[in-house]
C-alpha atoms as a PDB file:
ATOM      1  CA  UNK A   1       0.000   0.000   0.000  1.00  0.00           C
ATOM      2  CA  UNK A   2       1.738   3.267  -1.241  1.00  0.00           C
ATOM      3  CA  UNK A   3       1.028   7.000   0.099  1.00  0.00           C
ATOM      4  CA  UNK A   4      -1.347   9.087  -1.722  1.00  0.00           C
ATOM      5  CA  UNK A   5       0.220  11.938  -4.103  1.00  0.00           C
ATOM      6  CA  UNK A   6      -2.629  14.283  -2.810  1.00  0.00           C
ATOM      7  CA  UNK A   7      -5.941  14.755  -0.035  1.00  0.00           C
ATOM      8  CA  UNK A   8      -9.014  13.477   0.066  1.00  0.00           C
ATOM      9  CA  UNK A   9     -11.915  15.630   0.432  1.00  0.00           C
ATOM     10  CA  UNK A  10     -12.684  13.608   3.696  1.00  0.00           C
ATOM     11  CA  UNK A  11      -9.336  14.066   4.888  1.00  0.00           C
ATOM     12  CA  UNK A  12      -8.726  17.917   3.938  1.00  0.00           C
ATOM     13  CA  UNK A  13     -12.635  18.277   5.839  1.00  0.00           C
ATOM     14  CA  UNK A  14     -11.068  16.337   8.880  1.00  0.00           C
ATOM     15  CA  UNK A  15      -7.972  18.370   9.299  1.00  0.00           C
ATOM     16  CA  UNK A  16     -10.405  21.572   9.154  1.00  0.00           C
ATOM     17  CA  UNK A  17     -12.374  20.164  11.861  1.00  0.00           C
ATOM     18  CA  UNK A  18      -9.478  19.456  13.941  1.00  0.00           C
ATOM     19  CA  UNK A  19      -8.042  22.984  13.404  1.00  0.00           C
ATOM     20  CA  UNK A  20     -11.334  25.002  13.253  1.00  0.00           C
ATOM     21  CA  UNK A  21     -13.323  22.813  15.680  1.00  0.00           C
ATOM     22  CA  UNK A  22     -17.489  22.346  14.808  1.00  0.00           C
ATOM     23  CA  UNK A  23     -20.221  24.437  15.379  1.00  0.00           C
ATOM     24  CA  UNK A  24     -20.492  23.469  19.031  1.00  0.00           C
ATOM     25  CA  UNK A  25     -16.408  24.069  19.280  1.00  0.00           C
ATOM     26  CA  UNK A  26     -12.795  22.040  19.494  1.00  0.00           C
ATOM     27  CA  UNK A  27     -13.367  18.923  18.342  1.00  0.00           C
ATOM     28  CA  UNK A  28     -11.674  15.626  19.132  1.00  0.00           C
ATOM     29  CA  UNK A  29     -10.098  13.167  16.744  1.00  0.00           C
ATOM     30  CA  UNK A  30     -13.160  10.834  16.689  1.00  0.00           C
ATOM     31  CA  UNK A  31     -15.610  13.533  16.504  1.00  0.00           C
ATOM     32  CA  UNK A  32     -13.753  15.100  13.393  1.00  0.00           C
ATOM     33  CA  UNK A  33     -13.459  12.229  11.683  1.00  0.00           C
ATOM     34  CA  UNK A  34     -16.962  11.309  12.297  1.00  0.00           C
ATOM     35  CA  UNK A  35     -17.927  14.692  10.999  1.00  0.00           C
ATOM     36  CA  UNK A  36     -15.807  14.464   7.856  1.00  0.00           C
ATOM     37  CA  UNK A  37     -17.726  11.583   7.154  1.00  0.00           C
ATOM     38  CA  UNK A  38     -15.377   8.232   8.279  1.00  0.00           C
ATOM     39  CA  UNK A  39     -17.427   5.829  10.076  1.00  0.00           C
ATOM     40  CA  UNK A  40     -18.778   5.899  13.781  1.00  0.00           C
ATOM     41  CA  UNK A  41     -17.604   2.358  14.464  1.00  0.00           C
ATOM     42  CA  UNK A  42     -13.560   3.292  13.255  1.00  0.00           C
ATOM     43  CA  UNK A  43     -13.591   6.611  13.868  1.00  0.00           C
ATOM     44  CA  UNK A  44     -10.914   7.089  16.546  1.00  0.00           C
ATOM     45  CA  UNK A  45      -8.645   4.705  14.844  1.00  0.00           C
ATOM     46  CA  UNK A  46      -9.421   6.520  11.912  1.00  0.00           C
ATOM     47  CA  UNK A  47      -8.614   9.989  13.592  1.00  0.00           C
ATOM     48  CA  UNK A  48      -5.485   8.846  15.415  1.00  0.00           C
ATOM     49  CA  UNK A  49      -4.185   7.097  11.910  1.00  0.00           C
ATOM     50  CA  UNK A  50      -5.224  10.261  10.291  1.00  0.00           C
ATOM     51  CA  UNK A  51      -2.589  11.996  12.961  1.00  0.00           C
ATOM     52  CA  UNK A  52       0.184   9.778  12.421  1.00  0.00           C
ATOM     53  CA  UNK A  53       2.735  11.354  10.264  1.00  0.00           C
ATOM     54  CA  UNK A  54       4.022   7.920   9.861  1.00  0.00           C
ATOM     55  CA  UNK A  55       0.464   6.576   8.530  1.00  0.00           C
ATOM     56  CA  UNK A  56      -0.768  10.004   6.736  1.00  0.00           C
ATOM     57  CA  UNK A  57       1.946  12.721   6.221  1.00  0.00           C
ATOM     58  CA  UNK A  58      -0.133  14.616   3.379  1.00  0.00           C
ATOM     59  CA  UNK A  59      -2.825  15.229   6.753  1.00  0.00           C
ATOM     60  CA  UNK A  60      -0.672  15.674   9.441  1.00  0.00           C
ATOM     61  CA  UNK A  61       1.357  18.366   7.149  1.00  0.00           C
ATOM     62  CA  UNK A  62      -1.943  20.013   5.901  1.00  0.00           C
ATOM     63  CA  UNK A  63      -3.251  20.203   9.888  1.00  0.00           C
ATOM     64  CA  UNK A  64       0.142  22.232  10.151  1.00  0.00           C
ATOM     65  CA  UNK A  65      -0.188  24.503   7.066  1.00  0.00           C
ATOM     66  CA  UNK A  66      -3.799  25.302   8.916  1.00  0.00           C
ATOM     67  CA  UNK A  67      -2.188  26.072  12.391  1.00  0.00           C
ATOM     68  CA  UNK A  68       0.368  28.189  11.154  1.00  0.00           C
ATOM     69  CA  UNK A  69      -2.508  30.384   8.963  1.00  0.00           C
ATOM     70  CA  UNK A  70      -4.368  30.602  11.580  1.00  0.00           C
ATOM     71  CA  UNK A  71      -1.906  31.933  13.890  1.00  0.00           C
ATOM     72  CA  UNK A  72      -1.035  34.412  11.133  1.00  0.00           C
ATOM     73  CA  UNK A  73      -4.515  35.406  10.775  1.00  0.00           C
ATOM     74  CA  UNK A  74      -4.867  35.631  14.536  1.00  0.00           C
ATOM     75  CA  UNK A  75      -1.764  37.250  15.011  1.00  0.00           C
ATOM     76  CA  UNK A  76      -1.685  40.120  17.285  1.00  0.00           C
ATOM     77  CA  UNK A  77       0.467  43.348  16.139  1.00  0.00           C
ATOM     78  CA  UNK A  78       0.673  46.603  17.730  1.00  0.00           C
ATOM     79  CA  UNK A  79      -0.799  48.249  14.447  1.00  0.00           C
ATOM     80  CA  UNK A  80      -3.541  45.336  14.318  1.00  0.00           C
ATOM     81  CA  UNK A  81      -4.161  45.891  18.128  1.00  0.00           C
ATOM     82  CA  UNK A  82      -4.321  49.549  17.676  1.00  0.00           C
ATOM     83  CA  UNK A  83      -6.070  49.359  14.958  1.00  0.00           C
ATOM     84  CA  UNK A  84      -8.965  47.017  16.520  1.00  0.00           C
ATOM     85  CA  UNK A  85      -8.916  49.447  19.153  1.00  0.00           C
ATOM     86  CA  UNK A  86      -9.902  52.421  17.216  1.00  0.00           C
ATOM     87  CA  UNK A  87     -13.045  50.221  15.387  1.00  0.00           C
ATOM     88  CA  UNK A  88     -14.297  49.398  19.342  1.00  0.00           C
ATOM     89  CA  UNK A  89     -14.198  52.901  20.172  1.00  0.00           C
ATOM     90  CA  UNK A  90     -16.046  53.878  16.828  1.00  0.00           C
ATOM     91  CA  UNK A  91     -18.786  51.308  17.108  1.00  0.00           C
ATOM     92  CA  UNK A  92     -19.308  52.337  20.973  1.00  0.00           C
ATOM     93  CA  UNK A  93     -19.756  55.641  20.126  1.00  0.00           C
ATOM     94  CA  UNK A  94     -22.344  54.830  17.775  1.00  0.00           C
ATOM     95  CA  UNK A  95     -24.332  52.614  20.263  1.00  0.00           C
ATOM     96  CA  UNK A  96     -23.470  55.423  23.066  1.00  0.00           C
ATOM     97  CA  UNK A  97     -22.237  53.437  25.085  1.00  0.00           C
ATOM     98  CA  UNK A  98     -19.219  56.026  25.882  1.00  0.00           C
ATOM     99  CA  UNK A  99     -17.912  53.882  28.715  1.00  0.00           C
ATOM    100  CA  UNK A 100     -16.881  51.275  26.189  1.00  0.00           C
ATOM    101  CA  UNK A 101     -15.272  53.886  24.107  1.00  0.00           C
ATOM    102  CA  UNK A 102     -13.616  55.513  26.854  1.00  0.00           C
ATOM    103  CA  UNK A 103     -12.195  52.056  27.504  1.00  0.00           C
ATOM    104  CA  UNK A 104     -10.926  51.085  23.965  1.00  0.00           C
ATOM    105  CA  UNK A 105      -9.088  54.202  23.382  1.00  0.00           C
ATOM    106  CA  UNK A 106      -7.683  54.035  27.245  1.00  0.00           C
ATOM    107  CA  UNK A 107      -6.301  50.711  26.237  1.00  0.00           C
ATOM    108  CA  UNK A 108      -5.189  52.612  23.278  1.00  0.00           C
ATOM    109  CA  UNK A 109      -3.406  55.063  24.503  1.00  0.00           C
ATOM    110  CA  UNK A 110      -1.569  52.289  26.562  1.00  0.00           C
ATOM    111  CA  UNK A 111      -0.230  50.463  24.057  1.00  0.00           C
ATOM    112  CA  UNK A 112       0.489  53.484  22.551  1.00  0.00           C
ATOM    113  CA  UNK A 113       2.628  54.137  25.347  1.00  0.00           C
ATOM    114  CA  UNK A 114       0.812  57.227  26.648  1.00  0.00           C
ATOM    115  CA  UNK A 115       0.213  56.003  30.139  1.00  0.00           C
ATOM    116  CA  UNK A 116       2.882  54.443  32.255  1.00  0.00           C
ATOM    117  CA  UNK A 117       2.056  52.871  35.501  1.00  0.00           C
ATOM    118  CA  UNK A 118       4.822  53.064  38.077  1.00  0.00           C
ATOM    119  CA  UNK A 119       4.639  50.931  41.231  1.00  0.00           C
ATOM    120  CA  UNK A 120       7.266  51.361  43.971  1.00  0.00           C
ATOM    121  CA  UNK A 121       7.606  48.854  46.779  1.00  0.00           C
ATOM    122  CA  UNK A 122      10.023  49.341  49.252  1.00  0.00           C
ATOM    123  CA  UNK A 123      10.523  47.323  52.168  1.00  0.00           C
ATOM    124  CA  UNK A 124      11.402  48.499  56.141  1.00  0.00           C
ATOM    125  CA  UNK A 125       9.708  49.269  58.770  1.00  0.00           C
ATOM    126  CA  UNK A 126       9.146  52.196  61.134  1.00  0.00           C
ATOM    127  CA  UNK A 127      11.225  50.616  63.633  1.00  0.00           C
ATOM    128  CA  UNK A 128      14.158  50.155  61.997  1.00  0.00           C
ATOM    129  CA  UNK A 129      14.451  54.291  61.273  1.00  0.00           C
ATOM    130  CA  UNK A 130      16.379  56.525  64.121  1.00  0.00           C
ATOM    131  CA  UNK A 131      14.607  59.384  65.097  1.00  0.00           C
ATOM    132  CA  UNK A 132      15.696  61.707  63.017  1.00  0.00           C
ATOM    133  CA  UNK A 133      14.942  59.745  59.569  1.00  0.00           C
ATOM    134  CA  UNK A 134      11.372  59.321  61.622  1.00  0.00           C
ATOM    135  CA  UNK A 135      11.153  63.243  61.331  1.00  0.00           C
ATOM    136  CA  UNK A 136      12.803  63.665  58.461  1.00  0.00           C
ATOM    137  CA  UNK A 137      10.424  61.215  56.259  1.00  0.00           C
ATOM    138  CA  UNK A 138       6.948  62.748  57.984  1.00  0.00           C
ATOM    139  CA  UNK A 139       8.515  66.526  56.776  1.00  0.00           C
ATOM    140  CA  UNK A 140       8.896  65.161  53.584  1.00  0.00           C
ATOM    141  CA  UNK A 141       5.469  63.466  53.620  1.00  0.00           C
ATOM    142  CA  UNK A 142       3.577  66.700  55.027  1.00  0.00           C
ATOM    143  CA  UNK A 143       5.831  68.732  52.055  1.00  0.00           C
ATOM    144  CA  UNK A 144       4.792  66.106  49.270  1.00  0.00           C
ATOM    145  CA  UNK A 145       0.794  65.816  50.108  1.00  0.00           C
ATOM    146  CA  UNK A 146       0.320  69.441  51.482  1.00  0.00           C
ATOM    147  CA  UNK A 147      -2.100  70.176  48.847  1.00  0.00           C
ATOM    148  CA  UNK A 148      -3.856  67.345  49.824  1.00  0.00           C
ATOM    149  CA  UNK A 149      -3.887  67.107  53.459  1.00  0.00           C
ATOM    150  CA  UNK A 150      -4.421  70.882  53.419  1.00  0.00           C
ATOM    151  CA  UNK A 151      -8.156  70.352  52.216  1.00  0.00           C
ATOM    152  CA  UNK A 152     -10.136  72.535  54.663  1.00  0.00           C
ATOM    153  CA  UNK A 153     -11.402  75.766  53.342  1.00  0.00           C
ATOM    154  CA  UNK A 154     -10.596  79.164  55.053  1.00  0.00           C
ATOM    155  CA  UNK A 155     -12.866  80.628  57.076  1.00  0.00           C
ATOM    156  CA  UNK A 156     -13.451  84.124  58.136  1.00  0.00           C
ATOM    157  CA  UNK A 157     -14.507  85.028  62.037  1.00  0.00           C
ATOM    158  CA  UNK A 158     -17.528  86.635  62.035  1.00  0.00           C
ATOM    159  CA  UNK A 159     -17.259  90.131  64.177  1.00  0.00           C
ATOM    160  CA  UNK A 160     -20.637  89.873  65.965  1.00  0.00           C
ATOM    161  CA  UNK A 161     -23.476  87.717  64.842  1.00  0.00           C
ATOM    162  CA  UNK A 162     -26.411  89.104  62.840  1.00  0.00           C
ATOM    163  CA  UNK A 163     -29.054  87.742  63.735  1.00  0.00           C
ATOM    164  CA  UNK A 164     -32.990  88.547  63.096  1.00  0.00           C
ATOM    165  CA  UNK A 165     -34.426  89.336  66.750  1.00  0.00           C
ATOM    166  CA  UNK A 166     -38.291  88.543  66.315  1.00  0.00           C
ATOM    167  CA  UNK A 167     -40.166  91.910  66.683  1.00  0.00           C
ATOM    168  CA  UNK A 168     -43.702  92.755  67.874  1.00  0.00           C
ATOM    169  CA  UNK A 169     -44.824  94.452  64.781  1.00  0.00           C
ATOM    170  CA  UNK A 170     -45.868  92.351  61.989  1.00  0.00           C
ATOM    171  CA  UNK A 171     -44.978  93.594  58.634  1.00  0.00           C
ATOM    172  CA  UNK A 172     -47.466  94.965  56.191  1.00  0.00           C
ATOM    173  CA  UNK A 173     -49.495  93.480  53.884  1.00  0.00           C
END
């Protein structure tokens, strides 16, 4: 029994099914096979002969050709993911939904490189600091978030209190 020069329909419609999966999703090698139309009662044998490059090259290196185009199609790029990007934002904006939008083009402007997040951890404690580093660090912390801590408005003293005494006269009519 020789290789064949070339697929078979059934075979080129299994590898898709492997690759691609069915209509309900990933499909295994029995349930491909069975959907390319092999036999229920050989089917596994018939998928895991179909996936020995030993057995059937032609499939196994047609399977591959399918990975490797859809990984290209798939592919992620920073043009493709900007790109993408921009299309949510436009189609949010349509449906007003300008959360959504505000969300694509923040993720935009990330991988744009717009935003950076910084996180600094340090380690230490208190305790380990003298007395003067103590002081030191809370003047530098008082210096740094003034603007914040500093968040009560200025009030003026009132001289004398104005206030309405009730009279005996009621006002005209």
């Amino acid at each position: 029994m020789g290789v064949p020069k070339r697929l078979t329909e059934m075979q080129m419609r299994f590898a898709e099914f492997i690759i691609f999966g069915g209509p309900d999703g990933p499909m295994t090698q029995g349930e491909a096979a069975i959907a390319a139309g092999y036999s229920p009662k050989r089917a596994r044998s018939e998928g895991s002969e179909l996936m020995n490059p030993r057995l059937s090259p032609l499939v196994v290196s047609y399977v591959g050709k399918l990975k490797e185009e859809r990984l290209e199609k798939h592919k992620v790029t920073y043009d493709t993911h900007v790109a993408e990007l921009a299309r949510i934002k436009e189609l949010a904006l349509k449906k007003h939904s300008f959360s959504a939008a505000v969300n694509a083009e923040t993720n935009r402007g990330k991988a744009g490189g717009l935003y950076i997040e910084r996180k600094i951890i340090r380690h230490g404690k208190l305790e380990d600091m003298s007395e003067q580093e103590l002081e030191a660090k809370m003047k530098q912390i008082l210096n740094d978030y003034a603007p914040i801590l500093n968040v009560t408005p200025k009030t003026e003293k009132l001289t004398s209190k104005q206030t309405k005494e009730p009279s005996d006269k009621e006002p005209p009519q």
